[in-house]
Protein backbone atom coordinates (compact mmCIF):
# COMPACT_ATOMS: atom_id res chain seq x y z
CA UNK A 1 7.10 47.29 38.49
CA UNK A 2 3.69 46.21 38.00
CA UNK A 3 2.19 42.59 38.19
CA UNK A 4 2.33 42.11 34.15
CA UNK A 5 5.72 43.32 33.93
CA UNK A 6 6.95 41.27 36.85
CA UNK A 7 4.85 37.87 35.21
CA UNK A 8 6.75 38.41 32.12
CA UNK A 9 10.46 38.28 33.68
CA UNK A 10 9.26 35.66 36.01
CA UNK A 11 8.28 33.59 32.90
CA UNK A 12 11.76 34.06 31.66
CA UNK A 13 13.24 32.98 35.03
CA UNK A 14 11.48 29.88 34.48
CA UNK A 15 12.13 29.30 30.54
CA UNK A 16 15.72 29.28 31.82
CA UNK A 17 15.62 27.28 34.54
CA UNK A 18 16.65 25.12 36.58
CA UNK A 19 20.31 27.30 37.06
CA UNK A 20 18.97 30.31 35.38
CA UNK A 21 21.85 33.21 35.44
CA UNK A 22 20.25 36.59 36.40
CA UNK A 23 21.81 39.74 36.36
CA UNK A 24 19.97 42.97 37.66
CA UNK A 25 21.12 46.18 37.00
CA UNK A 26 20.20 48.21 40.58
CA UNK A 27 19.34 47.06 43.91
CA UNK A 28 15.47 47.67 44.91
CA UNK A 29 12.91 46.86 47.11
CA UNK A 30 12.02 43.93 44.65
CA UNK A 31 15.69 42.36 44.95
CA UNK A 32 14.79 39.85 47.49
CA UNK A 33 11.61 38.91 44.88
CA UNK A 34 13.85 38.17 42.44
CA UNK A 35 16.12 36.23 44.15
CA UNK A 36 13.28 34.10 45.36
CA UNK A 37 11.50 33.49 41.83
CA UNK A 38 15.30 32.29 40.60
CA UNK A 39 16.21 30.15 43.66
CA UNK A 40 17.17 27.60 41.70
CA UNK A 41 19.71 29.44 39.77
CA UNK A 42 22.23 32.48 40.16
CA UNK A 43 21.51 36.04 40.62
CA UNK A 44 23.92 38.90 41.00
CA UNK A 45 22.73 42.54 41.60
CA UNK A 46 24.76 45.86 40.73
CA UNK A 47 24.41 48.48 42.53
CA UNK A 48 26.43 52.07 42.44
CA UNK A 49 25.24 53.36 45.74
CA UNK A 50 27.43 51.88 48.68
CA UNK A 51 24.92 53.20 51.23
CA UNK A 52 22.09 51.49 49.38
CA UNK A 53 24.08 48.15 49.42
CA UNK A 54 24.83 48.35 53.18
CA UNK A 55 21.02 48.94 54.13
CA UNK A 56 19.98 46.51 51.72
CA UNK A 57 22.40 43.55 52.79
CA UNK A 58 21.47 44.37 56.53
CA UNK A 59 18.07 43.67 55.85
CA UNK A 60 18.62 41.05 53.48
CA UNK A 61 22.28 39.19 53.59
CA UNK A 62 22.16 36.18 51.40
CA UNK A 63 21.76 38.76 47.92
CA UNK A 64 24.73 38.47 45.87
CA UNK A 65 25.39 42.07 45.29
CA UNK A 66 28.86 43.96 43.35
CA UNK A 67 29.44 47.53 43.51
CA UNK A 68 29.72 49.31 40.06
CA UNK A 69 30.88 52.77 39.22
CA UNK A 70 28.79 54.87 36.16
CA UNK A 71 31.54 57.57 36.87
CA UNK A 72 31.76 59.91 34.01
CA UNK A 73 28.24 58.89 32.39
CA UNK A 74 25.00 61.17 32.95
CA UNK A 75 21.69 60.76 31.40
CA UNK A 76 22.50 64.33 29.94
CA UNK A 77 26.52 63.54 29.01
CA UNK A 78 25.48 60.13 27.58
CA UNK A 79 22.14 61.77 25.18
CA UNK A 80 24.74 64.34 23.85
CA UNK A 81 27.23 61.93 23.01
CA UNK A 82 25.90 58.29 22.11
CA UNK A 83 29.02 57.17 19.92
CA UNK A 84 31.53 58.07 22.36
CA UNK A 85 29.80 56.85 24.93
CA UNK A 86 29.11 53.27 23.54
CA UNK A 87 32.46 53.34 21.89
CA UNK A 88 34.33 53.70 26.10
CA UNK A 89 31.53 51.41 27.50
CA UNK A 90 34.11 48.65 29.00
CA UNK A 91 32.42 45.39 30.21
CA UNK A 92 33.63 45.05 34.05
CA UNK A 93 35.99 41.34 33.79
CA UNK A 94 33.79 39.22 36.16
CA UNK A 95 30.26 39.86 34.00
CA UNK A 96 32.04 38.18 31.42
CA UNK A 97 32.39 34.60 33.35
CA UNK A 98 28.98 33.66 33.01
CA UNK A 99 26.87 32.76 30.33
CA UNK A 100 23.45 35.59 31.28
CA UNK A 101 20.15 33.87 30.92
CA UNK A 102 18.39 36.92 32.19
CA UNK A 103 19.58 40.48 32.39
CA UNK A 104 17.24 43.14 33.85
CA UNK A 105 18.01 46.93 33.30
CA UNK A 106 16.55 49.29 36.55
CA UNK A 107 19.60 51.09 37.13
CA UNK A 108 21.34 53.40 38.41
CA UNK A 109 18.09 55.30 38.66
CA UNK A 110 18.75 57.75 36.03
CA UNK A 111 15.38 59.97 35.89
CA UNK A 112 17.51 63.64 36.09
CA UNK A 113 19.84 65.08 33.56
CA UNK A 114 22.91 65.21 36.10
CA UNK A 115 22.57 61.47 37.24
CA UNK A 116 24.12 58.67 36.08
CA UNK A 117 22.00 57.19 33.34
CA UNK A 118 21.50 53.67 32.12
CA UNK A 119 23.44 53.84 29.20
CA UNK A 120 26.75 51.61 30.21
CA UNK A 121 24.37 49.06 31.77
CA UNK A 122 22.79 49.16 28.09
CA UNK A 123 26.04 49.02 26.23
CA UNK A 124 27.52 46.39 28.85
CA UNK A 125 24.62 44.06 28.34
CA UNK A 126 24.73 44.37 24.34
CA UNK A 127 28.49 42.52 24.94
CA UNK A 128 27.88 39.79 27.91
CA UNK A 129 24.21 39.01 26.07
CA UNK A 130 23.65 36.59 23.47
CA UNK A 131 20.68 35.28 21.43
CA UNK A 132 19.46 33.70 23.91
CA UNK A 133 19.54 35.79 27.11
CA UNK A 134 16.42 37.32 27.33
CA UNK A 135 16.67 41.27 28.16
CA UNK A 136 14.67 43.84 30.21
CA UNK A 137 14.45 47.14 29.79
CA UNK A 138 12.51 49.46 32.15
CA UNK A 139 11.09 52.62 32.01
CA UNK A 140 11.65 51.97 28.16
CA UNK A 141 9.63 55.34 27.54
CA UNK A 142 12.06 57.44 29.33
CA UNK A 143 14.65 59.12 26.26
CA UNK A 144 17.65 57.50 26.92
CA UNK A 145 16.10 53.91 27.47
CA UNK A 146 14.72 54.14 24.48
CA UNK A 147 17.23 55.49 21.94
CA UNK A 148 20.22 53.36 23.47
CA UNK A 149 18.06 49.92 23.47
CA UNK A 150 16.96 50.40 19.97
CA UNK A 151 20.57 51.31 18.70
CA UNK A 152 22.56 48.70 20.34
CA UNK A 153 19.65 45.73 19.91
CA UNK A 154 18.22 46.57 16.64
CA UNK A 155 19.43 43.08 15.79
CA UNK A 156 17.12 41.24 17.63
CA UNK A 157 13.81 41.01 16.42
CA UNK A 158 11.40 39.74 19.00
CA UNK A 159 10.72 42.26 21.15
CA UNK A 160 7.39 43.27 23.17
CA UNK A 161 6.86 46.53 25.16
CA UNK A 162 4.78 45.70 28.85
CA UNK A 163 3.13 48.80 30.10
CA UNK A 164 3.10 49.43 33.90
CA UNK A 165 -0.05 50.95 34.21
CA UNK A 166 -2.79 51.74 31.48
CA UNK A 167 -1.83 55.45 30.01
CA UNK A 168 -4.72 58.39 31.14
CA UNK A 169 -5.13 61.91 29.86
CA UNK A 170 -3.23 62.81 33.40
CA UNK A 171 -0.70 59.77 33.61
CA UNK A 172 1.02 58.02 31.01
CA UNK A 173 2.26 54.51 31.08
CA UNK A 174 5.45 53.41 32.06
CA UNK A 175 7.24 50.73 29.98
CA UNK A 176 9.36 47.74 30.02
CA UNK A 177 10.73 46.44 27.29
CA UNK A 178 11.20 42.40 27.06
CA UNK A 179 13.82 41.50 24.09
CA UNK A 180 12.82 37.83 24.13
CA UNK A 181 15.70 35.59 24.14
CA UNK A 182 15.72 32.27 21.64
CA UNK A 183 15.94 29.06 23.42
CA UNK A 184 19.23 27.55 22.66
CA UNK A 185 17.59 24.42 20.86
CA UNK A 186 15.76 26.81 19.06
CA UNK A 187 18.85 28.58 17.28
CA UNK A 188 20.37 25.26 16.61
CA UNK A 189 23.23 25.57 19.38
């Protein structure tokens, strides 16, 4: 992620805070970066890859980290068939014992037809997420991103797209999308 994109979930961290509830959809490199910037709060990683989890807790063992299975969903499997898809997405039990502050989608990786896409961690977050949870979405320009987020969160209306890097005639830009949570007092809760 680049510095703007990483500013703008970092500003959520904080609009929730202290106690902020983060949930990250994949284990990365930036894990331990996030776990720093919401120190003050919880945040829970899930991850699909056992291998990945065991170098990642070696390296860093105080992440809070659940293994997930995307078993039966592909990037391809889940572009062909959206409704059924979205209609079998079921919510693992223990996301739905927290109220989710923040929820950031980068994972599974999902950039090849055959691999599992993002598309549960898209449908699981439209059901644990409320108005107020503020939602990330990256690489929001890849196919999938994009059609699932704008199905299942059409509802919300403040949304903002943070590029990666500016677009060239040779590269274009990557995107995150930011649906902006409304603070609590805000929406008269």
């Amino acid at each position: 992620m680049s510095p703007p994109q990483i500013e703008a979930i970092a500003a959520a961290i904080r609009s929730r805070g202290p106690n902020c509830n983060m949930l990250v959809f994949g284990l990365g490199n930036d894990s331990p970066l996030w776990a720093a910037l919401n120190s003050s709060g919880y945040t829970l990683f899930l991850e699909d890859v056992q291998e990945w989890i065991t170098k990642m807790l070696s390296l860093h063992p105080t992440l809070n980290v659940e293994q997930v299975s995307y078993a039966g969903t592909t990037v391809a499997s889940a572009l062909q068939s959206p409704n059924e898809t979205i209609a079998s997405a079921e919510v693992p039990l223990f996301l739905l014992k927290r109220k989710w502050d923040v929820i950031v989608i980068d994972g599974p990786m999902g950039y090849a037809p055959g691999l599992p896409g993002r598309a549960l961690p898209l449908c699981w977050t439209r059901q644990i997420s409320q108005t107020s949870t503020h939602i990330f979405v990256d690489d929001y320009d890849r196919q999938l991103e994009k059609s699932y987020a704008d199905f299942l969160f059409q509802h919300l209306s403040a949304s903002r797209v943070v590029l990666q890097r500016p677009a060239t005639t040779e590269v274009t830009a990557s995107a995150m999308l930011w649906l902006i949570g409304c603070s609590d007092p805000l929406i008269g809760k």
